[in-house]
C-alpha atoms as a PDB file:
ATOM      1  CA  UNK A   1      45.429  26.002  49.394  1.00  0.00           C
ATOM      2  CA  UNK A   2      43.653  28.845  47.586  1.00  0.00           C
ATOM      3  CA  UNK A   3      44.745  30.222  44.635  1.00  0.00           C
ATOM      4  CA  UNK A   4      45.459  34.122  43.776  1.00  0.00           C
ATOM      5  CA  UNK A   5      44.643  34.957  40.764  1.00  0.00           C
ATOM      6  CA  UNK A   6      45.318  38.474  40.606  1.00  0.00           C
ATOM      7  CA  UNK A   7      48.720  37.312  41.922  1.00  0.00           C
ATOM      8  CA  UNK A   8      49.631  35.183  39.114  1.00  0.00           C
ATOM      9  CA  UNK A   9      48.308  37.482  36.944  1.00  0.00           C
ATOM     10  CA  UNK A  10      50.769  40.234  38.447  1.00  0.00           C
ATOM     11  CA  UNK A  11      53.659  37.500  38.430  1.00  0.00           C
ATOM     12  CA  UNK A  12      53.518  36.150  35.124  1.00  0.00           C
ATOM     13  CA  UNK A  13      51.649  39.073  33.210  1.00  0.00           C
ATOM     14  CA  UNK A  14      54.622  41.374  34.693  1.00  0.00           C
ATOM     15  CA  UNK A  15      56.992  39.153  33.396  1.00  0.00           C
ATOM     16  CA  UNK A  16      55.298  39.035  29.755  1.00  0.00           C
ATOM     17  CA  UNK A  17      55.465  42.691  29.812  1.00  0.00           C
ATOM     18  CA  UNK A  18      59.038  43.107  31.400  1.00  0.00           C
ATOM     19  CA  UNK A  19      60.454  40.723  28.482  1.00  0.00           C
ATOM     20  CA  UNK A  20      58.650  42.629  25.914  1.00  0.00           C
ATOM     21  CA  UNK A  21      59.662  45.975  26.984  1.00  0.00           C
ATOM     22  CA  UNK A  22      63.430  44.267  27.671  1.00  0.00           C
ATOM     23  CA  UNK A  23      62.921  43.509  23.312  1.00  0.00           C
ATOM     24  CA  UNK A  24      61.408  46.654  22.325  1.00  0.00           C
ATOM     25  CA  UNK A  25      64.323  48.543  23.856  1.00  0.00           C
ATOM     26  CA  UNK A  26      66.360  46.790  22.503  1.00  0.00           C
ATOM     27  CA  UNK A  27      65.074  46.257  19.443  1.00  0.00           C
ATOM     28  CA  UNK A  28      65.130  50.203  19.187  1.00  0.00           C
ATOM     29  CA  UNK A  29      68.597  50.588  20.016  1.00  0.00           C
ATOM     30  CA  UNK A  30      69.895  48.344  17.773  1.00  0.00           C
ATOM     31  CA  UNK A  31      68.188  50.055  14.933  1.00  0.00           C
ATOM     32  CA  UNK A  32      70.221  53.595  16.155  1.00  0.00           C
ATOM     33  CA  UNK A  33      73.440  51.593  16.933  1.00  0.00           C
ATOM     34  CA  UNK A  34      72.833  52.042  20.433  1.00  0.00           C
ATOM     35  CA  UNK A  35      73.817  48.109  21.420  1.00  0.00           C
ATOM     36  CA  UNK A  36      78.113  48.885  21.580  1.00  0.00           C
ATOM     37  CA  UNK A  37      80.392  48.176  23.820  1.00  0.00           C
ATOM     38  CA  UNK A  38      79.752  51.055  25.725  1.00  0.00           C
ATOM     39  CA  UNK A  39      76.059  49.886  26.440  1.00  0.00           C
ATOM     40  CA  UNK A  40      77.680  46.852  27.340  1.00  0.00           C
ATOM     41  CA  UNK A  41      79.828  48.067  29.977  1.00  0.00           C
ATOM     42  CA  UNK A  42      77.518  50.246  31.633  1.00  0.00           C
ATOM     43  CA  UNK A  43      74.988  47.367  31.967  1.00  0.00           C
ATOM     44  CA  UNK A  44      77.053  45.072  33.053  1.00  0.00           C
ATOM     45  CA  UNK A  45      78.293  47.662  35.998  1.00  0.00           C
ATOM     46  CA  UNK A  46      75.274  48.135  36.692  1.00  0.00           C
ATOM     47  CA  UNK A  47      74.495  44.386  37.561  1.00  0.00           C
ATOM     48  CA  UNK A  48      77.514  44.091  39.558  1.00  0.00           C
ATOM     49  CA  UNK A  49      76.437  47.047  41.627  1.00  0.00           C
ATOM     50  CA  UNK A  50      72.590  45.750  42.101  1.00  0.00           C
ATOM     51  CA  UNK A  51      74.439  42.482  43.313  1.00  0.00           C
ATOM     52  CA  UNK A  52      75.132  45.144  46.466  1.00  0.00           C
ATOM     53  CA  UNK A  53      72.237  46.419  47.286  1.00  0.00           C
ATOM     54  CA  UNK A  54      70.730  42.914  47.300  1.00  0.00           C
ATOM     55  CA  UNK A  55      72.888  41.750  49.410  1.00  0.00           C
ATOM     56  CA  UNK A  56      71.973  44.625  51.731  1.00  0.00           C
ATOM     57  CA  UNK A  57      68.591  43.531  51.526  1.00  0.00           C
ATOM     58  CA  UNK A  58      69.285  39.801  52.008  1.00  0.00           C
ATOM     59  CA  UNK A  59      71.226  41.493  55.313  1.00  0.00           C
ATOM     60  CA  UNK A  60      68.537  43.347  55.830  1.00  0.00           C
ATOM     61  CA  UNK A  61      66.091  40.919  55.754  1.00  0.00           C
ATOM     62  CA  UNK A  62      68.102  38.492  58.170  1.00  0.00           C
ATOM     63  CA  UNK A  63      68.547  41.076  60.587  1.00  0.00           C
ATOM     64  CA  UNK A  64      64.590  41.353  60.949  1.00  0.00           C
ATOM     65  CA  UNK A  65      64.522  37.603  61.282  1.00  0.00           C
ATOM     66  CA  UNK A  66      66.847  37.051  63.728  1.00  0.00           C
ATOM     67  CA  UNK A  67      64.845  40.017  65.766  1.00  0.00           C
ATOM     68  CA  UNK A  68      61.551  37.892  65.558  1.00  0.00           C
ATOM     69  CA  UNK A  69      59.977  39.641  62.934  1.00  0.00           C
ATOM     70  CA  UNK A  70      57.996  36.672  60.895  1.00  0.00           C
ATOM     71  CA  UNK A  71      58.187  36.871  57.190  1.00  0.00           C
ATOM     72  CA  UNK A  72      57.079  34.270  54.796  1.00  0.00           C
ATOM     73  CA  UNK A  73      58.810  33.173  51.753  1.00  0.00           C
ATOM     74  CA  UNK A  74      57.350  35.009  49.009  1.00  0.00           C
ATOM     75  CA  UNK A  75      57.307  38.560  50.795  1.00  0.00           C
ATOM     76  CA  UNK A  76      61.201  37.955  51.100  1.00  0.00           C
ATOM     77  CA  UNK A  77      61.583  36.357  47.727  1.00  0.00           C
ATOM     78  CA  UNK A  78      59.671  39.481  46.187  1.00  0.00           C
ATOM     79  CA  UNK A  79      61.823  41.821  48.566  1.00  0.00           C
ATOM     80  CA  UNK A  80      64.622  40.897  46.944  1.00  0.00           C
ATOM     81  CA  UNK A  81      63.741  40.758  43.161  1.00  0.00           C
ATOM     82  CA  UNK A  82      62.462  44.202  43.412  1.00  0.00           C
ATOM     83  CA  UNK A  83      65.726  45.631  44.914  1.00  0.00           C
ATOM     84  CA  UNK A  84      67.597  43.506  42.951  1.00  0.00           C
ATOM     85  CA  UNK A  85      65.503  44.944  39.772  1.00  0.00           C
ATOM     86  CA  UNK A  86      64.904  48.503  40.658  1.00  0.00           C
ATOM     87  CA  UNK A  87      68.557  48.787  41.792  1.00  0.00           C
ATOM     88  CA  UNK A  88      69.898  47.057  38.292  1.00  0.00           C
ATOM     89  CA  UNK A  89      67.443  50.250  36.842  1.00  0.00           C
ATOM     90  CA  UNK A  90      68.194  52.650  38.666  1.00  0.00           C
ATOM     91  CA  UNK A  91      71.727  52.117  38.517  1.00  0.00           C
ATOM     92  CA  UNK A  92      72.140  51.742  34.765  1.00  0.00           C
ATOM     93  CA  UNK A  93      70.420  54.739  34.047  1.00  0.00           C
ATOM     94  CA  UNK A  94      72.087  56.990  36.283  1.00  0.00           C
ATOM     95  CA  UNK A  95      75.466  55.376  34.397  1.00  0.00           C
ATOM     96  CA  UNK A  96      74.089  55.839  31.186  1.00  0.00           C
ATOM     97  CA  UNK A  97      73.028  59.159  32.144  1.00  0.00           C
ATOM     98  CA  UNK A  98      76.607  59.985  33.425  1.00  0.00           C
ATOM     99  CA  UNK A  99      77.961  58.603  30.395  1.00  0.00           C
ATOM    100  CA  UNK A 100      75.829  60.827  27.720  1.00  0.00           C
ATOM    101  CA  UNK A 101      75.959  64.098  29.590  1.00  0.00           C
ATOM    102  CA  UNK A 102      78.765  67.037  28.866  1.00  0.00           C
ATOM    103  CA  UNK A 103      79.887  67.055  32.388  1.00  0.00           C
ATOM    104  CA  UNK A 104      78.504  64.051  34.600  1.00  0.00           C
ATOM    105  CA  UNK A 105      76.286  64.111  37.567  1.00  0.00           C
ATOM    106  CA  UNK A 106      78.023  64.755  41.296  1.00  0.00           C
ATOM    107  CA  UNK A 107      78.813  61.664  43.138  1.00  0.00           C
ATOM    108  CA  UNK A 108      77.358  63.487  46.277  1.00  0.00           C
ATOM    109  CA  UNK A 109      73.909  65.056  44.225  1.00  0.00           C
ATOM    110  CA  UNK A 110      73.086  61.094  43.243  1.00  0.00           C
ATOM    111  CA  UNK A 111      74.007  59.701  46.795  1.00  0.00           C
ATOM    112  CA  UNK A 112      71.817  62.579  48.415  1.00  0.00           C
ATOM    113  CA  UNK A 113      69.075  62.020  46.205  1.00  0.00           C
ATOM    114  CA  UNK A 114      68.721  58.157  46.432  1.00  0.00           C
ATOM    115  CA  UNK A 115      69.262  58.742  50.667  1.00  0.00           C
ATOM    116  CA  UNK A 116      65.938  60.685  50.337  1.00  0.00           C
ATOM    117  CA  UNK A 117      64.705  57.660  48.523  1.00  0.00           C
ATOM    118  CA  UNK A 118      65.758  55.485  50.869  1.00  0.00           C
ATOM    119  CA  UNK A 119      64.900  56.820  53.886  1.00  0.00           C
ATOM    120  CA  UNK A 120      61.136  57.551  52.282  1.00  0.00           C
ATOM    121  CA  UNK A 121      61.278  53.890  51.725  1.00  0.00           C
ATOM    122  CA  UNK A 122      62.472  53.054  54.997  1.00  0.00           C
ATOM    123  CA  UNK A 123      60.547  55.328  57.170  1.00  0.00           C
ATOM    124  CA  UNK A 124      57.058  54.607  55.258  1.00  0.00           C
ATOM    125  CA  UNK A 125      58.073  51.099  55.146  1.00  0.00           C
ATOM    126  CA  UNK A 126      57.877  50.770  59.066  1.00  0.00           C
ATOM    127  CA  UNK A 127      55.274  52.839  58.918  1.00  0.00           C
ATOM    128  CA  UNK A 128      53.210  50.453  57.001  1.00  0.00           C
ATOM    129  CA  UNK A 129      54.444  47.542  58.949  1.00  0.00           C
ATOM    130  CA  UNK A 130      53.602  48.812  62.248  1.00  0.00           C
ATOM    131  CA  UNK A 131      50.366  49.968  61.330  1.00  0.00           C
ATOM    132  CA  UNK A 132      49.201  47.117  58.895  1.00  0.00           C
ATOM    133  CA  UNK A 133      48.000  49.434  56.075  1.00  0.00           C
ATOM    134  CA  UNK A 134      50.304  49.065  53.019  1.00  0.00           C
ATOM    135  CA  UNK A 135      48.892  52.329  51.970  1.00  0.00           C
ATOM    136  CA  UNK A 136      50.995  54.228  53.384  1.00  0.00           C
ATOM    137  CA  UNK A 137      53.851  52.946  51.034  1.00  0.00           C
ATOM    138  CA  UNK A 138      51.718  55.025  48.443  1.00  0.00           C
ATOM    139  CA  UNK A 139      52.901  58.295  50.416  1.00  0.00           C
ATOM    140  CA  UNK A 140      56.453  57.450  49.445  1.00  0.00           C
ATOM    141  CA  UNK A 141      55.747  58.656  46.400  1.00  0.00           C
ATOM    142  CA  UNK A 142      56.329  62.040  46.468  1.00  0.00           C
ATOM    143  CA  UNK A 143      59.721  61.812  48.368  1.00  0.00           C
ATOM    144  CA  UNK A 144      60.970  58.970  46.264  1.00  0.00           C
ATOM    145  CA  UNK A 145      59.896  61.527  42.830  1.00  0.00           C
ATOM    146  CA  UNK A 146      61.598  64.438  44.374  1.00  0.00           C
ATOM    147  CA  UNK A 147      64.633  62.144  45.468  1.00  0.00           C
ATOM    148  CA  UNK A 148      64.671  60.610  41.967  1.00  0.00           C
ATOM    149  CA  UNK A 149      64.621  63.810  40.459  1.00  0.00           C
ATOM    150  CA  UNK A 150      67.661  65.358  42.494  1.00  0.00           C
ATOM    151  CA  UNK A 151      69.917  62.868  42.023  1.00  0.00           C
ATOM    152  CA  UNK A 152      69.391  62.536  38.073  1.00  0.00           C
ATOM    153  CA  UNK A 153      69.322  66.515  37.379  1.00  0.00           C
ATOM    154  CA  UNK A 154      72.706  68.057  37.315  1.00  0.00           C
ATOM    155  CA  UNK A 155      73.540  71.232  39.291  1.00  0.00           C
ATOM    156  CA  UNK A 156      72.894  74.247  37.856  1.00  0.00           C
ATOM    157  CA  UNK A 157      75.628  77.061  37.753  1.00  0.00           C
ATOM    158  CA  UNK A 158      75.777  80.192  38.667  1.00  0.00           C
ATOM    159  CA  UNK A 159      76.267  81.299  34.637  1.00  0.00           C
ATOM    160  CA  UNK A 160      73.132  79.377  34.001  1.00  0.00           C
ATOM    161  CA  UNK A 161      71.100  81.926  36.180  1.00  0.00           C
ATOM    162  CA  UNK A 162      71.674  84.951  33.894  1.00  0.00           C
END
């Protein structure tokens, strides 16, 4: 059995700096009064709604078994932390965002945005599979930035222009 090293380093040295971030944060909101109930409630939506999309990943990931795709253990396992993390992200700042802002991002301008996302991720996903080079992932980039950036900037209006 060999041993990865730049894979544990990855695992554990993201998890080190995940956990520290995780205290800075809060360590900084706490000193602004940032850690209330509403922080509470729109983190703890925002868990509840990751719980979806991993699911739909776990779905996912079952439907390309059962096809005859082979995947190991850790690719899945990782699958799933990473949707389950970037989705728990994603989601609570787009809430937080909603909650902060003078009139709140459009329910179809955030789904739009994260289908771009999606569908980058998708598309270059199969890509990469298909092919073998995981480099193309890295041309999801742009779409996902664009995406990203579309669903998290509100609409401008007409008045705005002048």
């Amino acid at each position: 059995m060999e041993v990865q090293i730049g894979g544990l380093i990855g695992l554990y040295g993201g998890a080190v700096i995940g956990i520290l971030c995780w205290w800075f944060g809060r360590h900084m909101a706490k000193k602004q009064g940032g850690l209330d109930e509403l922080h509470a409630h729109i983190w703890q939506k925002a868990r509840a709604i990751s719980w979806f999309f991993t699911l739909a990943s776990i779905y996912l990931l079952l439907t390309l078994i059962i096809f005859g795709m082979e995947l190991r253990a850790p690719i899945v396992l990782a699958i799933i932390m990473v949707v389950h993390m970037t989705s728990y992200g994603f989601t609570g700042m787009i809430l937080s965002i909603n909650m902060n802002m003078e009139e709140p991002l459009k329910p179809s301008r955030v789904l739009f945005g994260l289908f771009i996302v999606a569908l980058s991720v998708i598309c270059f996903a199969i890509l990469s599979f298909t092919t073998g080079n995981w480099w193309f992932l890295l041309a999801s980039v742009p779409p996902n930035t664009i995406g990203i950036i579309f669903a998290l900037t509100p609409e401008r209006s007409g008045e705005d222009h002048a």
